[in-house]
N, C-alpha and C. Protein backbone atom coordinates (compact mmCIF):
# COMPACT_ATOMS: atom_id res chain seq x y z
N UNK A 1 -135.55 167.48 82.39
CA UNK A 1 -134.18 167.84 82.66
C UNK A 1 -133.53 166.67 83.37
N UNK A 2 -131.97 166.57 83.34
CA UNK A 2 -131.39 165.41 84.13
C UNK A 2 -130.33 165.87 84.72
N UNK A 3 -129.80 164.83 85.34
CA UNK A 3 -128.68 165.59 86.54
C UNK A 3 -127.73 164.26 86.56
N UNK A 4 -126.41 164.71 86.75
CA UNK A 4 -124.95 163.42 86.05
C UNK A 4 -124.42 163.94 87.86
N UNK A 5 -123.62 162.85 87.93
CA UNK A 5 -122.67 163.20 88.97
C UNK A 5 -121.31 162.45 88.27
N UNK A 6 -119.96 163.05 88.45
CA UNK A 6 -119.16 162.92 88.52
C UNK A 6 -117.73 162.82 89.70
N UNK A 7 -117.05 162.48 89.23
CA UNK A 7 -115.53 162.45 90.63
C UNK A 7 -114.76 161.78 89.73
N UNK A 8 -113.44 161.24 90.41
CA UNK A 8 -112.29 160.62 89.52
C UNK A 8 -113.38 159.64 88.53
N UNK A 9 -114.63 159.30 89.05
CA UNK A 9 -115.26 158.98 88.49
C UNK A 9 -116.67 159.47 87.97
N UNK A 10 -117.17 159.65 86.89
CA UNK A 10 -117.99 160.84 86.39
C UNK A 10 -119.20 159.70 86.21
N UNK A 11 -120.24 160.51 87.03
CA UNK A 11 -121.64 159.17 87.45
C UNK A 11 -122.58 160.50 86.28
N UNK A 12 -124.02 160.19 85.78
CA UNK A 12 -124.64 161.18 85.00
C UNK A 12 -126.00 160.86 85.60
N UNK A 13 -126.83 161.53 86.29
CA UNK A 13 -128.07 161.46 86.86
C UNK A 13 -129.31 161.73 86.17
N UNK A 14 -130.29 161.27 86.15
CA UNK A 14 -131.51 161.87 85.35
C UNK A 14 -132.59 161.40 86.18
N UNK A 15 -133.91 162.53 86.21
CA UNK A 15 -134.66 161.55 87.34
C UNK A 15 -135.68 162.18 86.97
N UNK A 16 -136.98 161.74 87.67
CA UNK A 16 -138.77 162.30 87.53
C UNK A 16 -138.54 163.84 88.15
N UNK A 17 -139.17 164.13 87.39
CA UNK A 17 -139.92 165.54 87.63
C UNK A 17 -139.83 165.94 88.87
N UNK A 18 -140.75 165.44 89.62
CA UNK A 18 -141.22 164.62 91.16
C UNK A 18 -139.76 165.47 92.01
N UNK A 19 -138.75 164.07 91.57
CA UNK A 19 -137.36 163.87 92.07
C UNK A 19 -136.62 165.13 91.72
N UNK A 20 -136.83 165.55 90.76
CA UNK A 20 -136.10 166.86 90.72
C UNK A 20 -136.86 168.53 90.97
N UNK A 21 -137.29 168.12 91.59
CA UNK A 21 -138.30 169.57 92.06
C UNK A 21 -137.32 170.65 91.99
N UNK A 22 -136.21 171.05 91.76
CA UNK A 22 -135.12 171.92 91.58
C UNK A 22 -134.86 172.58 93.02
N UNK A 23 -134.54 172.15 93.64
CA UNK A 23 -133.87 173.03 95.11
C UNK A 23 -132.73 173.09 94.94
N UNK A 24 -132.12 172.48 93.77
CA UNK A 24 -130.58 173.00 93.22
C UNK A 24 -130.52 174.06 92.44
N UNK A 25 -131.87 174.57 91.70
CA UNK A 25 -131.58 175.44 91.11
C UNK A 25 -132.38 177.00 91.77
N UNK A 26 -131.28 177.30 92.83
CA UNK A 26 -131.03 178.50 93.34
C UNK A 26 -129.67 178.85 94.01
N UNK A 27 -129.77 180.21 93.81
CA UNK A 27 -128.22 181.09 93.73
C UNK A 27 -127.73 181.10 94.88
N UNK A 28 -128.63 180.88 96.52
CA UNK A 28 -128.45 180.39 97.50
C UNK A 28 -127.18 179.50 97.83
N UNK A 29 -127.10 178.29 96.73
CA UNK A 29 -126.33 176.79 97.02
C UNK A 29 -125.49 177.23 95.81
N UNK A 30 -124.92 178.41 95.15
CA UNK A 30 -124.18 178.62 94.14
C UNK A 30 -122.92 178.19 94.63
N UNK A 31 -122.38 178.67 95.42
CA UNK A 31 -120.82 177.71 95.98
C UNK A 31 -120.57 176.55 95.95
N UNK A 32 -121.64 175.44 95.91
CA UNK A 32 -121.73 174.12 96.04
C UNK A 32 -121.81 173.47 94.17
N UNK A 33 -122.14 174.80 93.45
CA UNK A 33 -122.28 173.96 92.16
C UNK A 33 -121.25 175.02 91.21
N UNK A 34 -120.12 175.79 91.40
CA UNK A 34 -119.60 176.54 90.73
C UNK A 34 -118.25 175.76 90.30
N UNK A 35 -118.48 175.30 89.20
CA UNK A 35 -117.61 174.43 88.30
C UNK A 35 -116.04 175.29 88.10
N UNK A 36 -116.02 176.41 88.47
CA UNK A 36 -114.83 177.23 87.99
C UNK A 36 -113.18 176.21 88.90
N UNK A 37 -113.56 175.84 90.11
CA UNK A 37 -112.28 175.66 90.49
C UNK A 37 -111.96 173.79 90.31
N UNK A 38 -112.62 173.32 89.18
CA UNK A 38 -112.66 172.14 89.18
C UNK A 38 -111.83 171.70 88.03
N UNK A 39 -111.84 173.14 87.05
CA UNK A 39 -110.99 172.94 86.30
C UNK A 39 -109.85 173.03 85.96
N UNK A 40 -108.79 173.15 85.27
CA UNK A 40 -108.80 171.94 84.45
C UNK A 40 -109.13 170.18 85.47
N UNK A 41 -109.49 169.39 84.44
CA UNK A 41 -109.58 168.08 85.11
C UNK A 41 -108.13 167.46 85.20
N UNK A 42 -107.72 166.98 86.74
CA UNK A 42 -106.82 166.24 86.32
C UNK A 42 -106.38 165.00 86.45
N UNK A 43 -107.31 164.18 86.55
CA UNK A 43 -107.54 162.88 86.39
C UNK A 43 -109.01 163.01 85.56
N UNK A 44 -109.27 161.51 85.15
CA UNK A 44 -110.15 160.89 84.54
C UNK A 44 -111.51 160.74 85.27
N UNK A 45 -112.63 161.59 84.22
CA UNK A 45 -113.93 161.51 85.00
C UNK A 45 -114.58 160.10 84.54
N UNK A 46 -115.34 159.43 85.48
CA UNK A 46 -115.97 158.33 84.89
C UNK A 46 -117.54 158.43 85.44
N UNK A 47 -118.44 158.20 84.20
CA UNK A 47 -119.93 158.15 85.12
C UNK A 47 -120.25 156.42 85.38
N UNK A 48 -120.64 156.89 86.61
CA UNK A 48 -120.44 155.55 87.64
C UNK A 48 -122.30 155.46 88.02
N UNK A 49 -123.50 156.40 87.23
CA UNK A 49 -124.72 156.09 87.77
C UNK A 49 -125.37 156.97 86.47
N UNK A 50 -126.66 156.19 86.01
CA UNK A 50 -127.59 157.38 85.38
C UNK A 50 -129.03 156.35 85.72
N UNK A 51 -129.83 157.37 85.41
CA UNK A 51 -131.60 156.69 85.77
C UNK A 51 -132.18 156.82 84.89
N UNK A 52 -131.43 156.65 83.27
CA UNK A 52 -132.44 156.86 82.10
C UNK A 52 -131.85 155.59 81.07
N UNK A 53 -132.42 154.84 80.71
CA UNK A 53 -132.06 153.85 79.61
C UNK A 53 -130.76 154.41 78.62
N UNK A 54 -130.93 155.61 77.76
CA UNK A 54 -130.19 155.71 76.37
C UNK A 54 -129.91 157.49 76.98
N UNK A 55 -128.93 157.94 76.31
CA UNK A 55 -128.45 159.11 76.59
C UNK A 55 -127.63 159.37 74.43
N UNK A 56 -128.61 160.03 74.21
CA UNK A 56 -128.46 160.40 72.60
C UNK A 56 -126.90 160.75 72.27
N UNK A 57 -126.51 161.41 73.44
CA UNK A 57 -125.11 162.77 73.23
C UNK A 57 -124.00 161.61 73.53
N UNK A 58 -124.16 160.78 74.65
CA UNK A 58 -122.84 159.92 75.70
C UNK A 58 -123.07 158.34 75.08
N UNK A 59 -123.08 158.17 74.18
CA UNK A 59 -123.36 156.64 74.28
C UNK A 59 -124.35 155.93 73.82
N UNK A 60 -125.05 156.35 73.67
CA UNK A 60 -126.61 155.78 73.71
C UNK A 60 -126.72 154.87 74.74
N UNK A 61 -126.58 153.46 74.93
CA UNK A 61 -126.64 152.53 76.00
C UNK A 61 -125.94 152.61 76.41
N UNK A 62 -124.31 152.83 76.40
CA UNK A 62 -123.20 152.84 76.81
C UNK A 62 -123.26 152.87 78.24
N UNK A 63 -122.72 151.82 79.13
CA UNK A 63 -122.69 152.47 80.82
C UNK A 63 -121.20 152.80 80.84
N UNK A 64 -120.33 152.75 80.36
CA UNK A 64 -118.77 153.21 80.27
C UNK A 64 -118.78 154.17 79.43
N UNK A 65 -118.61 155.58 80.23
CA UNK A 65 -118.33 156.83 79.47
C UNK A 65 -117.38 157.44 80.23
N UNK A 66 -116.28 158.16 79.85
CA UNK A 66 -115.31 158.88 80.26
C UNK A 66 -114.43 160.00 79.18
N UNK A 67 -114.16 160.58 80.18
CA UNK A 67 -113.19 161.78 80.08
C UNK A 67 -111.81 162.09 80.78
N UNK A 68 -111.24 162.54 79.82
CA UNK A 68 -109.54 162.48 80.73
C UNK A 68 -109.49 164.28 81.46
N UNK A 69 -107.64 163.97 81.47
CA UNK A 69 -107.61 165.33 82.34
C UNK A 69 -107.48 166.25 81.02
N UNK A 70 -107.77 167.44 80.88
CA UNK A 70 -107.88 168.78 80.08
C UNK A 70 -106.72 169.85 80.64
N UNK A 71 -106.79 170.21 79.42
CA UNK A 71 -105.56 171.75 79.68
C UNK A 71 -106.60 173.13 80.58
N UNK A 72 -106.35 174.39 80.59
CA UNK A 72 -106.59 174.72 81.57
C UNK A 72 -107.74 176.05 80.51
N UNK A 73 -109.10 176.36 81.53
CA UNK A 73 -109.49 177.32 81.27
C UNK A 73 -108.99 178.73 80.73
N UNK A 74 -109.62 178.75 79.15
CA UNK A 74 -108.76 179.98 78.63
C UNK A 74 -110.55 180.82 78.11
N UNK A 75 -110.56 182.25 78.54
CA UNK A 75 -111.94 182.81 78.53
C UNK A 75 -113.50 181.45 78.98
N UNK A 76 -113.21 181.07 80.09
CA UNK A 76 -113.99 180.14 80.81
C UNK A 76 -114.33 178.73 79.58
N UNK A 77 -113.45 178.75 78.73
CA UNK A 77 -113.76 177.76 77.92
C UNK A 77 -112.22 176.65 78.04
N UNK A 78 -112.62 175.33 77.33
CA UNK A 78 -111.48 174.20 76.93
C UNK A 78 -112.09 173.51 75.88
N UNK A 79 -111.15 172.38 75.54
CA UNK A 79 -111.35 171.00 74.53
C UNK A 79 -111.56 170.17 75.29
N UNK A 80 -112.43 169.23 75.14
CA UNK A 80 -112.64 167.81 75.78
C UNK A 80 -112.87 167.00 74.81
N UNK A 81 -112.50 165.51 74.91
CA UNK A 81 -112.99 164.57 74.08
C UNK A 81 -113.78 163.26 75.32
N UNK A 82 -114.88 162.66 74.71
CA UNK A 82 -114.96 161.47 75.65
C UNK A 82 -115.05 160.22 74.66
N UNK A 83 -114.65 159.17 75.80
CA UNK A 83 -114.94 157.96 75.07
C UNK A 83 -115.95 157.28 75.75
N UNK A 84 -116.64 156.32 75.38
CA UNK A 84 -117.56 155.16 75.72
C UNK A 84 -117.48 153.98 74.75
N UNK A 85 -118.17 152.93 75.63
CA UNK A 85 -118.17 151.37 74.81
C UNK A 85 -117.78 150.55 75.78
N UNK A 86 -118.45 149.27 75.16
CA UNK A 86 -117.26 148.31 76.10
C UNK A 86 -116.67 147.08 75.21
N UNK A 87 -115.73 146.78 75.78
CA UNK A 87 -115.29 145.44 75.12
C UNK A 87 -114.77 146.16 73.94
N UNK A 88 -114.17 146.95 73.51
CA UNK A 88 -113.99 147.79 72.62
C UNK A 88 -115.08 148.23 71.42
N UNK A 89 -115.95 148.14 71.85
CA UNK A 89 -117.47 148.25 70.74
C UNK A 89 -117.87 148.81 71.21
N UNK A 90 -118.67 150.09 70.40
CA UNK A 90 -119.57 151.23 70.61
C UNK A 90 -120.61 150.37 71.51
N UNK A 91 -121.62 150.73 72.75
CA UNK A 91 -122.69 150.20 73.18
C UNK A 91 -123.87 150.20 72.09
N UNK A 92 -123.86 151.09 71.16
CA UNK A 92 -125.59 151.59 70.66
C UNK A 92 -124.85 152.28 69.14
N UNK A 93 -125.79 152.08 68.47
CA UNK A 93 -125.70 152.57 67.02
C UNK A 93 -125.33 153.46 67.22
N UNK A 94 -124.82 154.22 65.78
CA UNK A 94 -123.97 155.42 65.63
C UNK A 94 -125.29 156.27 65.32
N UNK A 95 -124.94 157.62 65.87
CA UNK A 95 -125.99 158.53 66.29
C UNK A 95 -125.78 159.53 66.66
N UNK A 96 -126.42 161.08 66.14
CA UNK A 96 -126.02 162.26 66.87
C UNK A 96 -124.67 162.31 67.10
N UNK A 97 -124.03 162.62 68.39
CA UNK A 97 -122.68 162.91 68.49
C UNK A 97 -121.58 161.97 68.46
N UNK A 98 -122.26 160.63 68.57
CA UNK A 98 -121.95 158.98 68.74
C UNK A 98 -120.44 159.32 67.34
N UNK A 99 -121.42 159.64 66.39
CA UNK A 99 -120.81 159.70 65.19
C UNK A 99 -119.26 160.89 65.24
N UNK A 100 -118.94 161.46 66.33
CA UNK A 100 -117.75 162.24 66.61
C UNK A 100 -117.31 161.98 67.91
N UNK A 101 -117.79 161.42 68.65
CA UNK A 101 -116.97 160.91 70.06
C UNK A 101 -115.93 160.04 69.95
N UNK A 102 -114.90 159.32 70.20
CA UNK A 102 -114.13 158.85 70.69
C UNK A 102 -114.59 157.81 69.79
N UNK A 103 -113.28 156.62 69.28
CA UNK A 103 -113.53 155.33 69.21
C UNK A 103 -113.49 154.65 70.41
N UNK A 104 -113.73 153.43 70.34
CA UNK A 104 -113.31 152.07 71.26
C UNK A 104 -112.07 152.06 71.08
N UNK A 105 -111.76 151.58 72.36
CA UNK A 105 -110.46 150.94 72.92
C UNK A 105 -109.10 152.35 72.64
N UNK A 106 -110.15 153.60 73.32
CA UNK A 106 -108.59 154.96 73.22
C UNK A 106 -108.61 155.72 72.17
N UNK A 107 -109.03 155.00 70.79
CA UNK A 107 -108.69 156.03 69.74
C UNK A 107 -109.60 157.02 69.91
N UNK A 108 -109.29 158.09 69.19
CA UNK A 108 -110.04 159.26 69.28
C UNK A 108 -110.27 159.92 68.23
N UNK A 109 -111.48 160.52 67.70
CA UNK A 109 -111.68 161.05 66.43
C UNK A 109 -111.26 162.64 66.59
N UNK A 110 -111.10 163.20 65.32
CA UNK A 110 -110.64 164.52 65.23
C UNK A 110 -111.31 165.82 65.99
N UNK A 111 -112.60 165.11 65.95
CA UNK A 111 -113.89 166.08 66.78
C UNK A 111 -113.79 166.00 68.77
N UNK A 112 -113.99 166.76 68.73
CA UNK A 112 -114.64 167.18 69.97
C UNK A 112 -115.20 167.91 70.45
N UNK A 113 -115.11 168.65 72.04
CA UNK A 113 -116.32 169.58 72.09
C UNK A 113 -115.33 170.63 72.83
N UNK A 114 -115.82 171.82 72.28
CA UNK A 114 -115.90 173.34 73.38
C UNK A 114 -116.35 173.23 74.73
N UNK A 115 -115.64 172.99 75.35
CA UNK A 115 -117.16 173.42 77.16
C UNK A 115 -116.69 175.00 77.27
N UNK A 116 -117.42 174.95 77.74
CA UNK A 116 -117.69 176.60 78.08
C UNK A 116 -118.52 176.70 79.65
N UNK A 117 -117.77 177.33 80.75
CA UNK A 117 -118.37 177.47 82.28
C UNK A 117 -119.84 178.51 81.75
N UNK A 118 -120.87 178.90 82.66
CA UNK A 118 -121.57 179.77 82.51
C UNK A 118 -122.35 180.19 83.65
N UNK A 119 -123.22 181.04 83.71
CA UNK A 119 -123.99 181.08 84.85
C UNK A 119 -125.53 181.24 84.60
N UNK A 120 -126.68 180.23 85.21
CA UNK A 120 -127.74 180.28 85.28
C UNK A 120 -128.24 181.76 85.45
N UNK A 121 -129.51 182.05 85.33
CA UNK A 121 -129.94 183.07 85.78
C UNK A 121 -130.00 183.99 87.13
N UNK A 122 -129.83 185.20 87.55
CA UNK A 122 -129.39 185.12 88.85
C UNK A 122 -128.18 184.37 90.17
N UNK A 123 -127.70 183.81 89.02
CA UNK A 123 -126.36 183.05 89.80
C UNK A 123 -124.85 184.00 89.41
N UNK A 124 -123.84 184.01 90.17
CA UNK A 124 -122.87 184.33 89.78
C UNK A 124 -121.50 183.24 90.04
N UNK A 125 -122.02 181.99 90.21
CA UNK A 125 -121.83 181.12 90.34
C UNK A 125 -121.61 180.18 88.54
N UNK A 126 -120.44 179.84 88.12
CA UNK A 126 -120.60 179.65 87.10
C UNK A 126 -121.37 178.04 87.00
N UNK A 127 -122.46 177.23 86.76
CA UNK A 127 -122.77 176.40 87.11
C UNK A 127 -123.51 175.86 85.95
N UNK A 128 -123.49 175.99 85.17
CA UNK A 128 -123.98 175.93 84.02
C UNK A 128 -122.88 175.28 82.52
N UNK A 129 -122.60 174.03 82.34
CA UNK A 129 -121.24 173.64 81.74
C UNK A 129 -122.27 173.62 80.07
N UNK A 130 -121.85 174.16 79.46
CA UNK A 130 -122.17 174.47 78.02
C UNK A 130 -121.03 173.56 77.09
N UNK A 131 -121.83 172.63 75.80
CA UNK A 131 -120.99 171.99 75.25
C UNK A 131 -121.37 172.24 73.64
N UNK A 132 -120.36 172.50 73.02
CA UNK A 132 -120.37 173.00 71.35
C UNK A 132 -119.78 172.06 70.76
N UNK A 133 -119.86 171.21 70.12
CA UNK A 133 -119.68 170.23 69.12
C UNK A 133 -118.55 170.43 68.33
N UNK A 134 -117.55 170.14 67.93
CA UNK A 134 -116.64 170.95 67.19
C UNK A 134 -117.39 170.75 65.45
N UNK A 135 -118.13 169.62 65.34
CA UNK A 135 -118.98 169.13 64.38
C UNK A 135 -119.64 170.36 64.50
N UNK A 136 -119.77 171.30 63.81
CA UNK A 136 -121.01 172.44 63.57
C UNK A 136 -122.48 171.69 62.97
N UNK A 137 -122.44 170.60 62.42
CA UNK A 137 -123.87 170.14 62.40
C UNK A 137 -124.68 169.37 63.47
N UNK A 138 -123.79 169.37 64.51
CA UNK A 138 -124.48 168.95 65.86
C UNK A 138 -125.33 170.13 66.67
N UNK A 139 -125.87 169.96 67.54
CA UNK A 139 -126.54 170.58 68.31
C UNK A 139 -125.78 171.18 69.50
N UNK A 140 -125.43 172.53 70.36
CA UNK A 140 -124.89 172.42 71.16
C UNK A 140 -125.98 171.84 72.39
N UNK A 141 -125.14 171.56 73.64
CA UNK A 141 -126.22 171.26 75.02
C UNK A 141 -125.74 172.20 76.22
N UNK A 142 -126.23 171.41 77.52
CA UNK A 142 -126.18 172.04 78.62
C UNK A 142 -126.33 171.01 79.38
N UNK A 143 -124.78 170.99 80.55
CA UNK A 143 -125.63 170.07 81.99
C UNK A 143 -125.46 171.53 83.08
N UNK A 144 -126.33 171.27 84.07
CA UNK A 144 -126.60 171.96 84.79
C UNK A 144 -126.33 171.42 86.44
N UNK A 145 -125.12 172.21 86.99
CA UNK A 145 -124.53 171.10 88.29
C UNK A 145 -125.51 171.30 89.10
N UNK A 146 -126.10 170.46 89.70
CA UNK A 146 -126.73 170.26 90.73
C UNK A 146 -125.94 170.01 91.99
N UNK A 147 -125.01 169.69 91.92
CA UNK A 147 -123.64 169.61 93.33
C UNK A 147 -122.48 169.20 92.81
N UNK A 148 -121.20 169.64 93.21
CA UNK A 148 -119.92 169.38 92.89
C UNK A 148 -118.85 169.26 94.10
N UNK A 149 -118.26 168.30 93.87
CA UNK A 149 -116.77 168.20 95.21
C UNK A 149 -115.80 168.13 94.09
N UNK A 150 -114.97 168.89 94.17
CA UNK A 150 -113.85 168.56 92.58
C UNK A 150 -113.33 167.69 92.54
N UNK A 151 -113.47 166.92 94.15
CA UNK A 151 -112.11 165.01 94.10
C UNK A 151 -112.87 164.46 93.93
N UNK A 152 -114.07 164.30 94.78
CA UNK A 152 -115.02 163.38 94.51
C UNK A 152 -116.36 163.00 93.88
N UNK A 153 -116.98 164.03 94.02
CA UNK A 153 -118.55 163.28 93.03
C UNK A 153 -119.14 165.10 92.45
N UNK A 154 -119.63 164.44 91.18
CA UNK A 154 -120.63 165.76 90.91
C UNK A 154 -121.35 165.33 90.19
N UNK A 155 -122.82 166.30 90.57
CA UNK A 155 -124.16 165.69 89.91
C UNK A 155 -124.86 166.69 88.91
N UNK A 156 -124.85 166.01 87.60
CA UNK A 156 -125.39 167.13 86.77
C UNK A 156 -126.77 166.99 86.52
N UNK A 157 -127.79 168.05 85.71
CA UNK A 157 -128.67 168.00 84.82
C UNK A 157 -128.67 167.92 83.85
N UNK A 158 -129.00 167.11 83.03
CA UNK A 158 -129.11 167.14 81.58
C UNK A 158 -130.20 167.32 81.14
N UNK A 159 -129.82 168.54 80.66
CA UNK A 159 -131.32 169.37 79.82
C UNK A 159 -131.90 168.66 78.33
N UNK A 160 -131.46 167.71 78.02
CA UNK A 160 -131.96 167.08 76.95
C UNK A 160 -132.47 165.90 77.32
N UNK A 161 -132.72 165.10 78.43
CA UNK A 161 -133.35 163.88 78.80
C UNK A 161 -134.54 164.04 79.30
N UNK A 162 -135.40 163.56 78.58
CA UNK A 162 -137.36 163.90 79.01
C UNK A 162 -137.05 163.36 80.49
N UNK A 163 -138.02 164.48 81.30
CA UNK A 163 -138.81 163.61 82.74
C UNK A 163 -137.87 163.66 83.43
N UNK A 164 -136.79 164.72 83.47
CA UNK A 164 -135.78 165.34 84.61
C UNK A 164 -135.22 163.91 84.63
N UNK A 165 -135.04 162.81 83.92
CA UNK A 165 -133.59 161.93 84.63
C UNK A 165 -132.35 162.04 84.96
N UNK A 166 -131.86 161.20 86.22
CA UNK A 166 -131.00 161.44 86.41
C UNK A 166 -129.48 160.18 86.40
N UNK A 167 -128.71 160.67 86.30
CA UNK A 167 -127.27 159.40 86.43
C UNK A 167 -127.22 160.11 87.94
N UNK A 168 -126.91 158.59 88.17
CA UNK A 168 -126.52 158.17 89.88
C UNK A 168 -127.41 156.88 91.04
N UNK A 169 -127.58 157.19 91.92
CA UNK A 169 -128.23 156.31 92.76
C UNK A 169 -129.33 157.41 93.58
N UNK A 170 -130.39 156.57 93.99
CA UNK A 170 -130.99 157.49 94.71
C UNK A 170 -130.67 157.54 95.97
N UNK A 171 -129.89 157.01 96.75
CA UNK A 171 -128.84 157.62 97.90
C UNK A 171 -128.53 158.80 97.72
N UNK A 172 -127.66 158.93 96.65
CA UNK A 172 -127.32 160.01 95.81
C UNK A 172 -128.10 161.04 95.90
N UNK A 173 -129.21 161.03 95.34
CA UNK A 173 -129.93 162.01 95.17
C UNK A 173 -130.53 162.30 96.40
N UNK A 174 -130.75 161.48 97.02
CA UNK A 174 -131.68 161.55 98.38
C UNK A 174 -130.90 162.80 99.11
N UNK A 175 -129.45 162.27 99.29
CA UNK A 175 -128.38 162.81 100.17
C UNK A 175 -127.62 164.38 99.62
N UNK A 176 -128.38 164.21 98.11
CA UNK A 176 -128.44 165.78 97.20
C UNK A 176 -129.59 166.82 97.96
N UNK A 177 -130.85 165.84 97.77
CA UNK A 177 -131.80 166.80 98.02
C UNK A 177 -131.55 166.45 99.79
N UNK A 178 -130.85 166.18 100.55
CA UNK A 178 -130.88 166.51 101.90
C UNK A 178 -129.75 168.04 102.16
N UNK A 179 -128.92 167.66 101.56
CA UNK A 179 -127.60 168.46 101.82
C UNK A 179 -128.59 170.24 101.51
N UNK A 180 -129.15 170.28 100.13
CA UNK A 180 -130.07 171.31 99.49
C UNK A 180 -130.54 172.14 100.87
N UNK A 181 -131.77 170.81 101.24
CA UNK A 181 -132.51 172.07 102.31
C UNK A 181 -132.15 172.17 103.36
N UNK A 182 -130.87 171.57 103.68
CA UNK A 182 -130.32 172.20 105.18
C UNK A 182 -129.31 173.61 104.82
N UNK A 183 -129.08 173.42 103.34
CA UNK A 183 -127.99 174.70 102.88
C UNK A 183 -128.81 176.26 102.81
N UNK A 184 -130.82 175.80 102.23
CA UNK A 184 -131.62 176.64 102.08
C UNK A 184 -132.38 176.90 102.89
């Protein structure tokens, strides 16, 4: 599993097993990861950290990935599109969702994705951001917030990156898993 943080700038975390022993995932710290009042976005998320080489869904190599601001939760769902690349060139071959994300340099393809809020098991905390492909031959996913400030930083899981990696710094995480067990 992996874990992203975001803020005006959207960071994506992924980390060891080890590192993610899950003390985020309890209903305890649900206030701290309930995505509901974050939305709509209204500025631009940028991920500013990840701890895994290639990310299949965002880029593949890409370290420039972003998202703008969105219209507003209608039945806990919206549209999002993201872009990545640099220099106006995709980072990494076309791939998986690569092939419906965003061009270089702004343009944007017809596709995008559903998010959808949700709630983990035992949470009533919606914390759980669900993404549907508008491409029906894609796969849908899941990041899973591990902490959120809506101005400034939030740290996800990404359930599709082997070995719990994470986007961010291990400050970051350190200062994740500190905040955790003084909350639990």
């Amino acid at each position: 599993m992996s874990v992203a943080v975001a803020a005006a700038a959207l960071v994506l975390l992924a980390g060891s097993s080890a590192a993610s022993s899950t003390l985020d995932l309890n209903p305890a710290v649900g206030v701290y990861q309930d995505e509901t009042d974050c939305f709509p976005f209204k500025s631009n998320l940028r991920q500013i950290y990840r701890n895994f080489e290639s990310d299949p869904y965002f880029g593949g190599e890409a370290k420039c990935i972003r998202t703008g601001p969105t219209g507003p939760l209608v039945d806990s769902s919206l549209n999002t599109t993201f872009e990545y690349g640099s220099d106006g060139k995709i980072g990494a071959p076309l791939s998986r969702l690569q092939d419906v994300l965003p061009l270089p340099q702004g343009s944007f393809c017809d596709n995008d994705f559903l998010v959808t809020l949700m709630s983990s098991p035992g949470y009533t905390a919606r914390n759980v951001i669900h993404f549907q492909p508008r491409d029906e031959s894609l796969e849908a996913f899941n990041f899973t917030v591990a902490y959120r400030d809506c101005q400034r930083c939030k740290v996800f899981r990404h359930g599709y990156i082997e070995n719990g990696k994470h986007n961010g710094t291990e400050n970051i995480l350190h200062a994740l898993d500190s905040t955790l067990q003084l909350v639990t």
